[in-house]
Protein backbone atom coordinates (compact mmCIF):
# COMPACT_ATOMS: atom_id res chain seq x y z
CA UNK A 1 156.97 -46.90 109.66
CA UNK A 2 156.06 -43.29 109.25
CA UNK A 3 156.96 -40.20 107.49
CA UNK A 4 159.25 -39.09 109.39
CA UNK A 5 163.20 -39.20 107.85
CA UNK A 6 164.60 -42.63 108.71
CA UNK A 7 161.72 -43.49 110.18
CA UNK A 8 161.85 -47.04 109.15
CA UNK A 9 163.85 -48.41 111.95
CA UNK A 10 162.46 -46.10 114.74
CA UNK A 11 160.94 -48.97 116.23
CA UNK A 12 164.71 -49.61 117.49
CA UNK A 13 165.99 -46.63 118.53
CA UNK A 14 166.92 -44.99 121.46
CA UNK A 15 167.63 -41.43 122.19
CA UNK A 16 168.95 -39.53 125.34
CA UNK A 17 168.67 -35.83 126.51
CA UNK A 18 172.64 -34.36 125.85
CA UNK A 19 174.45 -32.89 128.95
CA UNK A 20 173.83 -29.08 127.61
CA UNK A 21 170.18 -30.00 127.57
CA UNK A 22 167.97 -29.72 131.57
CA UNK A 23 164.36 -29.98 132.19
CA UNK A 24 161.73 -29.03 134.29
CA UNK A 25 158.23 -30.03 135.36
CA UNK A 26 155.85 -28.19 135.61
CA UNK A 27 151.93 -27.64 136.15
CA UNK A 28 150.58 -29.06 132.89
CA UNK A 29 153.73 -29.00 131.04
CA UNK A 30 157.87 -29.87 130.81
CA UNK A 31 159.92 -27.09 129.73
CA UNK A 32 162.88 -28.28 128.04
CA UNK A 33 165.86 -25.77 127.88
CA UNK A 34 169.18 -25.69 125.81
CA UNK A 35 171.68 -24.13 127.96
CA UNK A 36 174.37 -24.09 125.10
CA UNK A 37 172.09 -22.18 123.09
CA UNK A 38 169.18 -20.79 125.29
CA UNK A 39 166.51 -22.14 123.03
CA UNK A 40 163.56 -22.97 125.46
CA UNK A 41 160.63 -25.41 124.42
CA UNK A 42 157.56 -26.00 126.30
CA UNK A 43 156.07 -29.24 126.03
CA UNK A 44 152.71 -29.53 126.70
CA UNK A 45 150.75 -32.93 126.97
CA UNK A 46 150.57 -35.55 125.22
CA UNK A 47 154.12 -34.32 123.77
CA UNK A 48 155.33 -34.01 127.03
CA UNK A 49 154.31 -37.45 128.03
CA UNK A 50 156.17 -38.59 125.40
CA UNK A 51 159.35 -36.64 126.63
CA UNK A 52 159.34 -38.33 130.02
CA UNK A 53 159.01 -41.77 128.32
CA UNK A 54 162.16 -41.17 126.46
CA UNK A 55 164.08 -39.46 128.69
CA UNK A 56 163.32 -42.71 131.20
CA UNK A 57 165.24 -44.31 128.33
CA UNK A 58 162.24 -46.18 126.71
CA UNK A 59 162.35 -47.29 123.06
CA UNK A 60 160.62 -45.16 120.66
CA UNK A 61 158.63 -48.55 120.15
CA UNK A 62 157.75 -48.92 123.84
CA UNK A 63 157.24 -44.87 123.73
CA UNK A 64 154.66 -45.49 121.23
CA UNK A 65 152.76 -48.69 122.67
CA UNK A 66 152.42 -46.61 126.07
CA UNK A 67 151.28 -43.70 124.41
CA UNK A 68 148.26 -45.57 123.30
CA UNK A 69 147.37 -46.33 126.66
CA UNK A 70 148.43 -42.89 127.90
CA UNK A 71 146.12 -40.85 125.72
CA UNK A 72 144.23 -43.66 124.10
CA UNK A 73 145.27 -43.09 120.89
CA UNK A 74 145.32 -45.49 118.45
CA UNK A 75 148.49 -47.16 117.03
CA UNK A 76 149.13 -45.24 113.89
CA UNK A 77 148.41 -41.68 116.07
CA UNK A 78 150.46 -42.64 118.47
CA UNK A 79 153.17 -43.36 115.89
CA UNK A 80 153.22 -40.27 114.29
CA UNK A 81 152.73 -38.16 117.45
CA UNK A 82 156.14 -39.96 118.81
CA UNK A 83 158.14 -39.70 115.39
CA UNK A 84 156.55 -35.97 114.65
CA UNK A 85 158.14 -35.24 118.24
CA UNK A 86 161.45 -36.75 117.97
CA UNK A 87 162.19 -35.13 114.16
CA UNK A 88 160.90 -31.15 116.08
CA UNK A 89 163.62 -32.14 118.87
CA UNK A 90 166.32 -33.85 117.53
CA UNK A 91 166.12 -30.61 114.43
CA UNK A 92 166.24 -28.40 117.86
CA UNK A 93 169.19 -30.37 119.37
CA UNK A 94 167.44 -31.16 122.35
CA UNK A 95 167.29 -35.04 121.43
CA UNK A 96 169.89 -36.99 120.16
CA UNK A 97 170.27 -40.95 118.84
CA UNK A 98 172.12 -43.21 121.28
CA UNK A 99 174.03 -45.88 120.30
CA UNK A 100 172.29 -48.30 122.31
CA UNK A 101 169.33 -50.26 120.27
CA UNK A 102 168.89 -52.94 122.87
């Protein structure tokens, strides 16, 4: 699939918000806080869009397809929007890999 390390089977993976990890909406954005280490992020859109897809526990395949319709982006910059997200937030420890590929 993309650039993105181990992209090649992102298409099947899942990933979850850990317990140290809270969120908030706000006007125009999500601000995404680590409360282990007090890192904030703020997540504006279409990033942020693609936050609240995951966190609703949607594939990073399903993530992607509704991006497209989201912010009409086509499939490939969709793609990398979604995998450049996931590699800046799982690096932060703010996103992690579940187990669950279903």
């Amino acid at each position: 699939m993309g650039e993105a390390p181990g992209a090649d089977s992102a298409a099947a993976r899942r990933w979850v918000c850990p317990p140290e990890v809270g969120w908030v909406v706000e006007t125009a954005r999500i601000v995404v806080v680590h409360r282990g280490t007090g890192a904030a992020h703020s997540l504006e859109y279409p990033e942020a869009a693609v936050w609240d897809l995951l966190s609703r526990g949607y594939s990073c395949e399903r993530t992607i397809s509704m991006l497209c319709a989201i912010a009409s982006l086509e499939p490939r910059a969709a793609e990398q929007c979604v995998l450049a997200a996931i590699e800046s937030w799982a690096g932060s420890g703010i996103l992690v890999e579940t187990g669950d590929h279903g």
